[in-house]
N, C-alpha and C. Protein backbone atom coordinates (compact mmCIF):
# COMPACT_ATOMS: atom_id res chain seq x y z
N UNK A 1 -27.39 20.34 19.27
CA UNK A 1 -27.96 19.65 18.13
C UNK A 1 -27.06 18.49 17.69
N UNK A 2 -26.09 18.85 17.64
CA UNK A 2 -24.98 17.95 17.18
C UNK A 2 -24.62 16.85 18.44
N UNK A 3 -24.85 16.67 19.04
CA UNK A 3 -24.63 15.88 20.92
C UNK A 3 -26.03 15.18 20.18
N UNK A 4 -27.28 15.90 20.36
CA UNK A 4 -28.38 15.25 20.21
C UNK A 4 -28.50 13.73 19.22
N UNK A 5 -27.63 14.28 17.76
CA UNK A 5 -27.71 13.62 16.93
C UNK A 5 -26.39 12.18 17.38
N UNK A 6 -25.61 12.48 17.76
CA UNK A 6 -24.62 12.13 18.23
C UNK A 6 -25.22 11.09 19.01
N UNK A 7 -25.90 10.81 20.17
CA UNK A 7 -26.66 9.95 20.94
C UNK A 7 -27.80 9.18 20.57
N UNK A 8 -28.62 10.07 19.54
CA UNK A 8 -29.45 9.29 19.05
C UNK A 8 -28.71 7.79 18.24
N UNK A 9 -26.95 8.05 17.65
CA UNK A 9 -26.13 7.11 16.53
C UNK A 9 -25.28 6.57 17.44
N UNK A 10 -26.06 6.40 19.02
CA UNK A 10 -24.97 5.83 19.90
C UNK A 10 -23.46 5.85 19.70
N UNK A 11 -23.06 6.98 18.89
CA UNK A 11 -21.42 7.22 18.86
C UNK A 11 -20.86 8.45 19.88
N UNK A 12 -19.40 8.59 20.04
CA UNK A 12 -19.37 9.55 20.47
C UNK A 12 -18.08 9.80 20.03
N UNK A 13 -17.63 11.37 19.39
CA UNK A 13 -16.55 11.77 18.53
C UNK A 13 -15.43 11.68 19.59
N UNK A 14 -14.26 11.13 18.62
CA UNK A 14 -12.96 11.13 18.90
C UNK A 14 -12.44 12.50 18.98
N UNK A 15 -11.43 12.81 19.83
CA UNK A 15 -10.90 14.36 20.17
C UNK A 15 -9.32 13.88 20.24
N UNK A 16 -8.73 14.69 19.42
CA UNK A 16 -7.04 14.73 19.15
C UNK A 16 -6.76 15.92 20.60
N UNK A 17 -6.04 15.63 21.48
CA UNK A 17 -5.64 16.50 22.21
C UNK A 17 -4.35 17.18 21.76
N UNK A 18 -4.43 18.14 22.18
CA UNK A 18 -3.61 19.37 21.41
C UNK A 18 -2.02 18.97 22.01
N UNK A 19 -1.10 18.74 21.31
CA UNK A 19 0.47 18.53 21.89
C UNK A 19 0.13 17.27 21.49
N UNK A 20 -0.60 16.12 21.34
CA UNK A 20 -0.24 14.58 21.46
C UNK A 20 0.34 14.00 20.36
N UNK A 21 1.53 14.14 20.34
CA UNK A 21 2.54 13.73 18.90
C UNK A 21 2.05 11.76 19.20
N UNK A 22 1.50 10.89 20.09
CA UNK A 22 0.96 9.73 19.92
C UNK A 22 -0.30 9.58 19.19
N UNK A 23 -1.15 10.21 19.38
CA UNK A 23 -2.18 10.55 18.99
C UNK A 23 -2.62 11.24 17.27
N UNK A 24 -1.22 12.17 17.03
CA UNK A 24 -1.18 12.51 15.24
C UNK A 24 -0.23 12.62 15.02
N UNK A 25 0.90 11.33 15.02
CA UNK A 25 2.67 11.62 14.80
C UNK A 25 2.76 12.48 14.03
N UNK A 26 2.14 12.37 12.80
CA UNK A 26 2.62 13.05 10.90
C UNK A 26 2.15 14.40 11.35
N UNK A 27 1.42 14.65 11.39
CA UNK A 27 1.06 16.51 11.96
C UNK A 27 1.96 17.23 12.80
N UNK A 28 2.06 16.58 14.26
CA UNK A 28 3.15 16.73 14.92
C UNK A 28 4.65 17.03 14.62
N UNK A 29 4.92 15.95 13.91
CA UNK A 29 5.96 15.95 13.25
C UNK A 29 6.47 17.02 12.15
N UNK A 30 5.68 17.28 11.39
CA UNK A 30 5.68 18.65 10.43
C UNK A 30 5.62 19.57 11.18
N UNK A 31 4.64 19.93 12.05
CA UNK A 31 4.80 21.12 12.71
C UNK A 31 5.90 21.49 13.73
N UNK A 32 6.76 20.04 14.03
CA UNK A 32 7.78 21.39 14.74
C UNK A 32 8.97 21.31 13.98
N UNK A 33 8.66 20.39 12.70
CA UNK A 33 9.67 21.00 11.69
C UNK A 33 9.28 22.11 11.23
N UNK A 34 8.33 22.67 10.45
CA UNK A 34 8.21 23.75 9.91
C UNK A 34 8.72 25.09 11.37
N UNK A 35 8.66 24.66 12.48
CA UNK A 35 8.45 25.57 13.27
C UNK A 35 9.96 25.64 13.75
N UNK A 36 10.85 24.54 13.76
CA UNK A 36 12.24 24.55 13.93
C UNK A 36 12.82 24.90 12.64
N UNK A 37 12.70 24.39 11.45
CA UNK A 37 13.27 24.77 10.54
C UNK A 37 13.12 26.26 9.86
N UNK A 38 11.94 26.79 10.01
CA UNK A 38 11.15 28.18 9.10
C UNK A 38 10.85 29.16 10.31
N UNK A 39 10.03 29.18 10.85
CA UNK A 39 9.29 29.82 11.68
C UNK A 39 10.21 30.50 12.62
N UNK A 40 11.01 29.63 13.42
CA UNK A 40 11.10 30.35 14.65
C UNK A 40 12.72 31.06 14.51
N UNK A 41 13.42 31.05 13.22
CA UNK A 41 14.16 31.84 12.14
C UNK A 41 13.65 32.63 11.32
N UNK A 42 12.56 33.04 11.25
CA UNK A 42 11.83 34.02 9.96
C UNK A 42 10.93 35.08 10.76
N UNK A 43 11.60 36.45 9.91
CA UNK A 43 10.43 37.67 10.49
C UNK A 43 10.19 38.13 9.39
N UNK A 44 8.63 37.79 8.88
CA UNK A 44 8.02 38.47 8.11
C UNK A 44 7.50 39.74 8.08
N UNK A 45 7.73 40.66 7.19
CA UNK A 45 7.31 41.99 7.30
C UNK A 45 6.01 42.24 6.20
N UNK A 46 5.98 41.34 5.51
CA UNK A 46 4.82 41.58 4.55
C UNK A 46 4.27 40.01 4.34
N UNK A 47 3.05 40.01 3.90
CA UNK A 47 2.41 38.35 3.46
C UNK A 47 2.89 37.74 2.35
N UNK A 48 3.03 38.95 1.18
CA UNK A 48 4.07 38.10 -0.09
C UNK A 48 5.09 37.98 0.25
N UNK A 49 6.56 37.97 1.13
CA UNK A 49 7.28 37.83 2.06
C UNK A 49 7.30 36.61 2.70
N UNK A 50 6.31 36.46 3.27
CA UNK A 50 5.60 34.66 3.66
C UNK A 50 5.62 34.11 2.92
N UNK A 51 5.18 33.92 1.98
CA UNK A 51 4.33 33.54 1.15
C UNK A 51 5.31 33.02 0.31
N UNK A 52 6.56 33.73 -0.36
CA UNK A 52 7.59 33.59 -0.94
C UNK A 52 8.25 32.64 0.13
N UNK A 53 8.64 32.88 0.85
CA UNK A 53 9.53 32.43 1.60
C UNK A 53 9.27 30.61 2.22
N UNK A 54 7.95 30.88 2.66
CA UNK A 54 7.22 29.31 2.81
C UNK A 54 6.97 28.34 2.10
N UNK A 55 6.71 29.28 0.71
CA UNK A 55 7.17 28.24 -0.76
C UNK A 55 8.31 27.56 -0.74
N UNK A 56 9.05 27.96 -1.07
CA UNK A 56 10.54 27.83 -0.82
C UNK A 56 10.89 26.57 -0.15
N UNK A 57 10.71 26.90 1.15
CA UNK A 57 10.81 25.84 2.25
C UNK A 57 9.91 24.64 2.24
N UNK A 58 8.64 24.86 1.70
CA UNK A 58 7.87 23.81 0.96
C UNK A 58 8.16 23.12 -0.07
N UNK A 59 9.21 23.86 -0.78
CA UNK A 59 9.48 22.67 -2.44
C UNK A 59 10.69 22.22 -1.58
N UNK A 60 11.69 22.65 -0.83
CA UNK A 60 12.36 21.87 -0.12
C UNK A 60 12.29 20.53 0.61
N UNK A 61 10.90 21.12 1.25
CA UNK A 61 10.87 19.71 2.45
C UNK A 61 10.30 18.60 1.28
N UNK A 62 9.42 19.15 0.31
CA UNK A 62 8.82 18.37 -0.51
C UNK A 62 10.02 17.55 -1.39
N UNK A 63 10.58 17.83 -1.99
CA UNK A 63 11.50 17.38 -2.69
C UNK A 63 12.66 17.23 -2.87
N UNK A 64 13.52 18.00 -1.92
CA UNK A 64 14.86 18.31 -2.03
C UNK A 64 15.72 16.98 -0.55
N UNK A 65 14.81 17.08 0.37
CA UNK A 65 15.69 16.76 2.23
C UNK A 65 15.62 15.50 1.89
N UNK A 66 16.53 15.29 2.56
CA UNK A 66 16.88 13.44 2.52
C UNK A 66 15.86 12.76 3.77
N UNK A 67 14.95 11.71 3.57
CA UNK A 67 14.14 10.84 4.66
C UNK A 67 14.54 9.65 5.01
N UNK A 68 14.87 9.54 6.13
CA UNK A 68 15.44 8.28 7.43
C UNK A 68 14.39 6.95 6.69
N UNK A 69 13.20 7.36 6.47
CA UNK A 69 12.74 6.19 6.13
C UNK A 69 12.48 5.56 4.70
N UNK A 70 13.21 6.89 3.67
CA UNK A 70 13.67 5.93 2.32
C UNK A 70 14.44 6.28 1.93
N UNK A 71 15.55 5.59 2.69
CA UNK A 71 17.08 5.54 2.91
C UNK A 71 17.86 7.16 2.62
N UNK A 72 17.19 7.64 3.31
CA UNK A 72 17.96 9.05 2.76
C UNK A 72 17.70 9.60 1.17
N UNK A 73 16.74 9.14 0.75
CA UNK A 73 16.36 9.84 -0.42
C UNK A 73 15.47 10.98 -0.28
N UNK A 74 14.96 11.85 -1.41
CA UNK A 74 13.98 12.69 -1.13
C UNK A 74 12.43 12.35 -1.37
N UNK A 75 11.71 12.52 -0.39
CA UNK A 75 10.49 11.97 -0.27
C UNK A 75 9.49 11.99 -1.96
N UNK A 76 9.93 13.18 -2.89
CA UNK A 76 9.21 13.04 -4.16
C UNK A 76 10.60 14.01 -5.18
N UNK A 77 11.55 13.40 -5.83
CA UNK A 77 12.75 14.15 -6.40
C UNK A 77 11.95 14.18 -7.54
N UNK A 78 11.98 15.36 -8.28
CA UNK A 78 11.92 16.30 -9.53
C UNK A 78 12.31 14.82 -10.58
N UNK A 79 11.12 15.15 -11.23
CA UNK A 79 11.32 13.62 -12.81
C UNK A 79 11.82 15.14 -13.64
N UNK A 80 12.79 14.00 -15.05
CA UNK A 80 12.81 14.78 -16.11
C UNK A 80 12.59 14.40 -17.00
N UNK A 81 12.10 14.79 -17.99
CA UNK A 81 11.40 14.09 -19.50
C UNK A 81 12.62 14.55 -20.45
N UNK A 82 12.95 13.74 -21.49
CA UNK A 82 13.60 14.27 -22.27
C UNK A 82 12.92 13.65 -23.95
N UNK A 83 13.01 14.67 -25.02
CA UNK A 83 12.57 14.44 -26.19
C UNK A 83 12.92 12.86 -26.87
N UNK A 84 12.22 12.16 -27.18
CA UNK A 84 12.84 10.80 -27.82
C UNK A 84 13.70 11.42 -28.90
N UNK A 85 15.10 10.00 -29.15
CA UNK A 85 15.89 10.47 -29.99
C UNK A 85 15.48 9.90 -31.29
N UNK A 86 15.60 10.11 -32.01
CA UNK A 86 15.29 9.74 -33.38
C UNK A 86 16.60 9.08 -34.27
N UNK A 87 15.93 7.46 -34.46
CA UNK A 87 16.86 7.13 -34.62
C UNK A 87 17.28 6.94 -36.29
N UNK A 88 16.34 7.62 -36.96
CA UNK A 88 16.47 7.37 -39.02
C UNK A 88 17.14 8.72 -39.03
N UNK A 89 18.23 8.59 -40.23
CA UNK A 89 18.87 9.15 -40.75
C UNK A 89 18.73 9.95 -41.94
């Protein structure tokens, strides 16, 4: 059905082949970090276990690791708000 419709819109779908870090660098790229950094160091015995643990490593990569491509900063660092001071006496 979907081929059918597909030919009738003279298109034909694009296919990501599986391994092609040319084809989806950013996917690629996360996945054999998560898989070098987390994964292939971690034995989970329970899903909250995971779950805990992948968090973790997620507010890390998210906010904490330094990135080659902005200059070694962290891709989104923690803002802090602080109360305005008041300046009348």
């Amino acid at each position: 059905m979907l081929r059918q419709w597909y030919e009738r819109l003279t298109v034909v779908p694009l296919f990501i082949e599986p391994g092609s870090p040319w084809e989806n660098e950013y996917a690629e790229s996360f996945n054999g970090k998560l898989l070098d950094e987390l994964l292939n160091g971690e034995l989970f015995y329970t899903l909250h276990e995971a779950e805990v643990i992948v968090e973790g490593w997620r507010q890390r990569y998210n906010r904490h690791r330094p990135h080659s491509a902005l200059g070694y900063r962290p891709p989104a660092p923690e803002t802090r708000t602080f109360a305005p001071i008041s300046l009348s006496a």
